[in-house]
Protein backbone atom coordinates (compact mmCIF):
# COMPACT_ATOMS: atom_id res chain seq x y z
CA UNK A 1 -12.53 -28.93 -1.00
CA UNK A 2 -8.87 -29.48 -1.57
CA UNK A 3 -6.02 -27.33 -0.81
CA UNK A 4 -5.38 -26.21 -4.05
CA UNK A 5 -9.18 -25.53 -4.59
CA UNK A 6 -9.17 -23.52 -1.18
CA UNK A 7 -6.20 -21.57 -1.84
CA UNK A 8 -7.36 -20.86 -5.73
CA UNK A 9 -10.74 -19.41 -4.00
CA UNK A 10 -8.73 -17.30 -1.63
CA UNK A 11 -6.21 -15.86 -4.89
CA UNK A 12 -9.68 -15.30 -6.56
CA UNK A 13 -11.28 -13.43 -3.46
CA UNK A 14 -8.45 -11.46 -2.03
CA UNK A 15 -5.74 -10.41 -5.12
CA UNK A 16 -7.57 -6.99 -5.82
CA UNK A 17 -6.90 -5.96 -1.83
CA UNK A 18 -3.73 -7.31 -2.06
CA UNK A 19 -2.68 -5.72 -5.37
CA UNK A 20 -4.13 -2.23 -4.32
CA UNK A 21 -2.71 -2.74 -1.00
CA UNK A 22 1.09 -3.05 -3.16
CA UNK A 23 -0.04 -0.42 -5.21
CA UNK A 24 -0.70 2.51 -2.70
CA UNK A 25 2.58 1.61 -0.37
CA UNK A 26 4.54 1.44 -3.63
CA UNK A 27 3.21 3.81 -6.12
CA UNK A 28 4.81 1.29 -9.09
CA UNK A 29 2.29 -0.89 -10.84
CA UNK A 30 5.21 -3.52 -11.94
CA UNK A 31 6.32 -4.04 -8.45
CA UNK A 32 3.40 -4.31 -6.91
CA UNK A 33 2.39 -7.33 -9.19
CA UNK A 34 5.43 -9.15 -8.51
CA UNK A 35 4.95 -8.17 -4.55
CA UNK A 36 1.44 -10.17 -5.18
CA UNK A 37 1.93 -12.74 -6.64
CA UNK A 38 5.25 -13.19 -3.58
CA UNK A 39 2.01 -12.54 -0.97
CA UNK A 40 0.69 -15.47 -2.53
CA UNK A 41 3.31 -18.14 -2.88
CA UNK A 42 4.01 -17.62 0.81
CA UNK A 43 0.24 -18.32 1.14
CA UNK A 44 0.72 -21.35 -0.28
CA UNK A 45 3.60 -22.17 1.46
CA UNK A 46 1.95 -21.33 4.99
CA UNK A 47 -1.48 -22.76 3.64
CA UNK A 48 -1.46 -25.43 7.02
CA UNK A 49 -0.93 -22.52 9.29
CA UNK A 50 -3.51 -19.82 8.54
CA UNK A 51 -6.78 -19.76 9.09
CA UNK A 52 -9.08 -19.26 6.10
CA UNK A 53 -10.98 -16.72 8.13
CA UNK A 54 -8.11 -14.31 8.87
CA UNK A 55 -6.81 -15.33 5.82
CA UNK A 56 -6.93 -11.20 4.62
CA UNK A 57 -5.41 -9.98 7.89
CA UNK A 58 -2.49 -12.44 7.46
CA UNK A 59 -1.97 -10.91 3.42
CA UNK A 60 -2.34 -7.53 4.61
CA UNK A 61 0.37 -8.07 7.24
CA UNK A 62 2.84 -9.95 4.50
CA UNK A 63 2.70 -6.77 1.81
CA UNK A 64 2.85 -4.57 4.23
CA UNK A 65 5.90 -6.36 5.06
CA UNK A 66 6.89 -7.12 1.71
CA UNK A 67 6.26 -3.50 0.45
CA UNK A 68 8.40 -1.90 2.87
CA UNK A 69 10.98 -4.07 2.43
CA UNK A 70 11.24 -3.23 -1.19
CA UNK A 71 11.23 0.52 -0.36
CA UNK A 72 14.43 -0.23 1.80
CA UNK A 73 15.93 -1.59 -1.03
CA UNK A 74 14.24 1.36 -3.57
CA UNK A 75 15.97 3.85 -0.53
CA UNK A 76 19.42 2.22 -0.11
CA UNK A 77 19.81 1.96 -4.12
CA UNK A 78 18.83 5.25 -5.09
CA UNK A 79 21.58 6.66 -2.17
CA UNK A 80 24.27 4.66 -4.22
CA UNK A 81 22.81 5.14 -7.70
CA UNK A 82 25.54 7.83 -8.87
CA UNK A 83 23.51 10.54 -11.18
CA UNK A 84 25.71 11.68 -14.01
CA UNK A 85 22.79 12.94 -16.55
CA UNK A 86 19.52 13.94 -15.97
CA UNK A 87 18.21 11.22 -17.40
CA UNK A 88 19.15 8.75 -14.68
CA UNK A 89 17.92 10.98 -11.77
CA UNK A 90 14.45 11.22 -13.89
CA UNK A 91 14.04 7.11 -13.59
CA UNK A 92 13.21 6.91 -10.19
CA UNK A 93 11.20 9.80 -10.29
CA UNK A 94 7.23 9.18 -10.24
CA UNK A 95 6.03 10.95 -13.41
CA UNK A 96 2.24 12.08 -13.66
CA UNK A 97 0.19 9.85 -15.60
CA UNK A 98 -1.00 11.22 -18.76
CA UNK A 99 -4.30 10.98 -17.87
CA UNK A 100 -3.86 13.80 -15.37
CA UNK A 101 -6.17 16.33 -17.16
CA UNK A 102 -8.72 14.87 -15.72
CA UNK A 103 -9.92 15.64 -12.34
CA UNK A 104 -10.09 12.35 -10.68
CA UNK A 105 -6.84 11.70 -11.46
CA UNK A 106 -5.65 15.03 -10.27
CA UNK A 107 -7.46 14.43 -7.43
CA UNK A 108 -5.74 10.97 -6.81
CA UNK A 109 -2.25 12.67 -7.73
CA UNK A 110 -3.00 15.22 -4.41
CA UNK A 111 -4.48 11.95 -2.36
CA UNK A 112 -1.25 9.71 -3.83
CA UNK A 113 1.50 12.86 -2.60
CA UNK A 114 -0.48 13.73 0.71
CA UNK A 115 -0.51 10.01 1.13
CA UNK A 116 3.37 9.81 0.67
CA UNK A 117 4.26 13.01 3.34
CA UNK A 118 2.16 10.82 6.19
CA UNK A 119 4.91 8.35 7.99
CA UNK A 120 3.71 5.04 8.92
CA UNK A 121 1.71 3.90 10.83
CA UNK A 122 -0.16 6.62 10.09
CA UNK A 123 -0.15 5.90 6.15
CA UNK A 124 -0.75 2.16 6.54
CA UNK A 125 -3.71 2.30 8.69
CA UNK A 126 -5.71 4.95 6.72
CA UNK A 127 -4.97 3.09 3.35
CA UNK A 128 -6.46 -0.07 4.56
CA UNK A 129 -9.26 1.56 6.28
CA UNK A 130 -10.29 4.19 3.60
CA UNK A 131 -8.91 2.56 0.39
CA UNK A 132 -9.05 -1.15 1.12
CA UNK A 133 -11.99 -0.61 3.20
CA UNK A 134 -10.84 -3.30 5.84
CA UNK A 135 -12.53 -3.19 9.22
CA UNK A 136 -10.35 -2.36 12.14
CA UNK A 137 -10.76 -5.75 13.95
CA UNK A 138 -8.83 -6.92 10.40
CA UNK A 139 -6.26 -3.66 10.32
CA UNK A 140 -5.55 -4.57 13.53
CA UNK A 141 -4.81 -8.35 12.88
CA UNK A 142 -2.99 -7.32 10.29
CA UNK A 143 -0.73 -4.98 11.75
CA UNK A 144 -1.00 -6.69 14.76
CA UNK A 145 -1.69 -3.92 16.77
CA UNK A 146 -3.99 -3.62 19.75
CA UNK A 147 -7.60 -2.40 18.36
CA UNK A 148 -7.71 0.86 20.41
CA UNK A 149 -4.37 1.80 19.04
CA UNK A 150 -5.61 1.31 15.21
CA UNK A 151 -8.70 3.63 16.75
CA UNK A 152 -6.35 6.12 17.34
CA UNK A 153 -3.79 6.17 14.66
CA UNK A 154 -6.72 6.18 11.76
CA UNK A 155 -8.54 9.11 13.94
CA UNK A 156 -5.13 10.53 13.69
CA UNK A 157 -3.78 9.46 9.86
CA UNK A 158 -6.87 11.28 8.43
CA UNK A 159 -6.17 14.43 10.56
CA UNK A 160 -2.93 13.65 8.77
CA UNK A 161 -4.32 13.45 5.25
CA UNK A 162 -6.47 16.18 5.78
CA UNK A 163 -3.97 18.62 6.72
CA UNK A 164 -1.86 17.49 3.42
CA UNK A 165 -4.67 17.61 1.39
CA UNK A 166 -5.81 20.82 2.52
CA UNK A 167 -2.10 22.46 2.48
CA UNK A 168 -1.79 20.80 -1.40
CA UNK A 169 -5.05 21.81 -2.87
CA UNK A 170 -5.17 25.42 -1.59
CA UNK A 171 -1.98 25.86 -3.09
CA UNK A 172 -1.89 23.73 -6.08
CA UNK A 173 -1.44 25.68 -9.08
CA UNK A 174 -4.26 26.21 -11.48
């Protein structure tokens, strides 16, 4: 198999985790493509130095990476973005989808907000365990954390989640 062939297989095999990796750190569809398809060409540029069988562990590590580095940049410029109408301050904003009325999508709305009050590690652990189903030999790999550690922050994240899920759904308005 050639290189292109091997690295085609892994796009094919691993751009859904990747992309709904982006997606849950970010919360912005757009960006999280382009934060793929980044993932990706640095695959191919490091295609001699990783492994094909911690190939995932290695992509998890590099959005992680790449995801909070764009919400440093999302952070710094909405602190210098100067809001003179209301219309401005609304574009950062995350609006509900319209498809809301539903309840799985109100339910993901609670999960997506009780999600964003959890700091990280916390946050980053429990989305690759619970929504990118990763096993914690690979969370740990790609967070590159000791295994007992990921043990405990996911035992922890969920107590985490469940507290902000409880404290949002008791109280959500009906």
């Amino acid at each position: 198999m050639t290189a292109f062939e091997c690295f085609e297989q892994q796009v094919n095999e691993y751009q859904n985790q990747v992309y709904g990796f982006a997606c849950s750190l970010l919360r912005d569809d757009v960006t999280a493509e382009d934060i793929t398809q980044d993932v990706f060409i640095k695959l191919w540029e490091h295609r001699d130095e990783v492994d094909h069988d911690r190939a995932l562990p290695w992509l998890m590590r590099v959005t992680r990476n790449a995801c909070i580095d764009q919400l440093r940049r999302r952070q710094t410029r909405q602190r210098t973005m100067i809001v003179d109408t209301e219309g401005l301050s609304r574009a950062e904003s995350s609006r509900p989808r319209p498809d809301t009325t539903t309840e799985i999508a109100d339910f993901e709305e609670h999960l997506n907000d009780a999600l964003d009050q959890i700091d990280d590690p916390y946050r980053s652990v429990v989305v690759l365990r619970e929504i990118q189903e990763l096993k914690y030999k690979e969370i740990a790999e790609a967070l590159d954390m000791p295994l007992n550690t990921v043990k405990v922050y996911i035992h922890r994240g969920r107590k985490k989640l469940r507290t902000q899920l409880t404290n949002r759904l008791d109280y959500a308005p009906a």
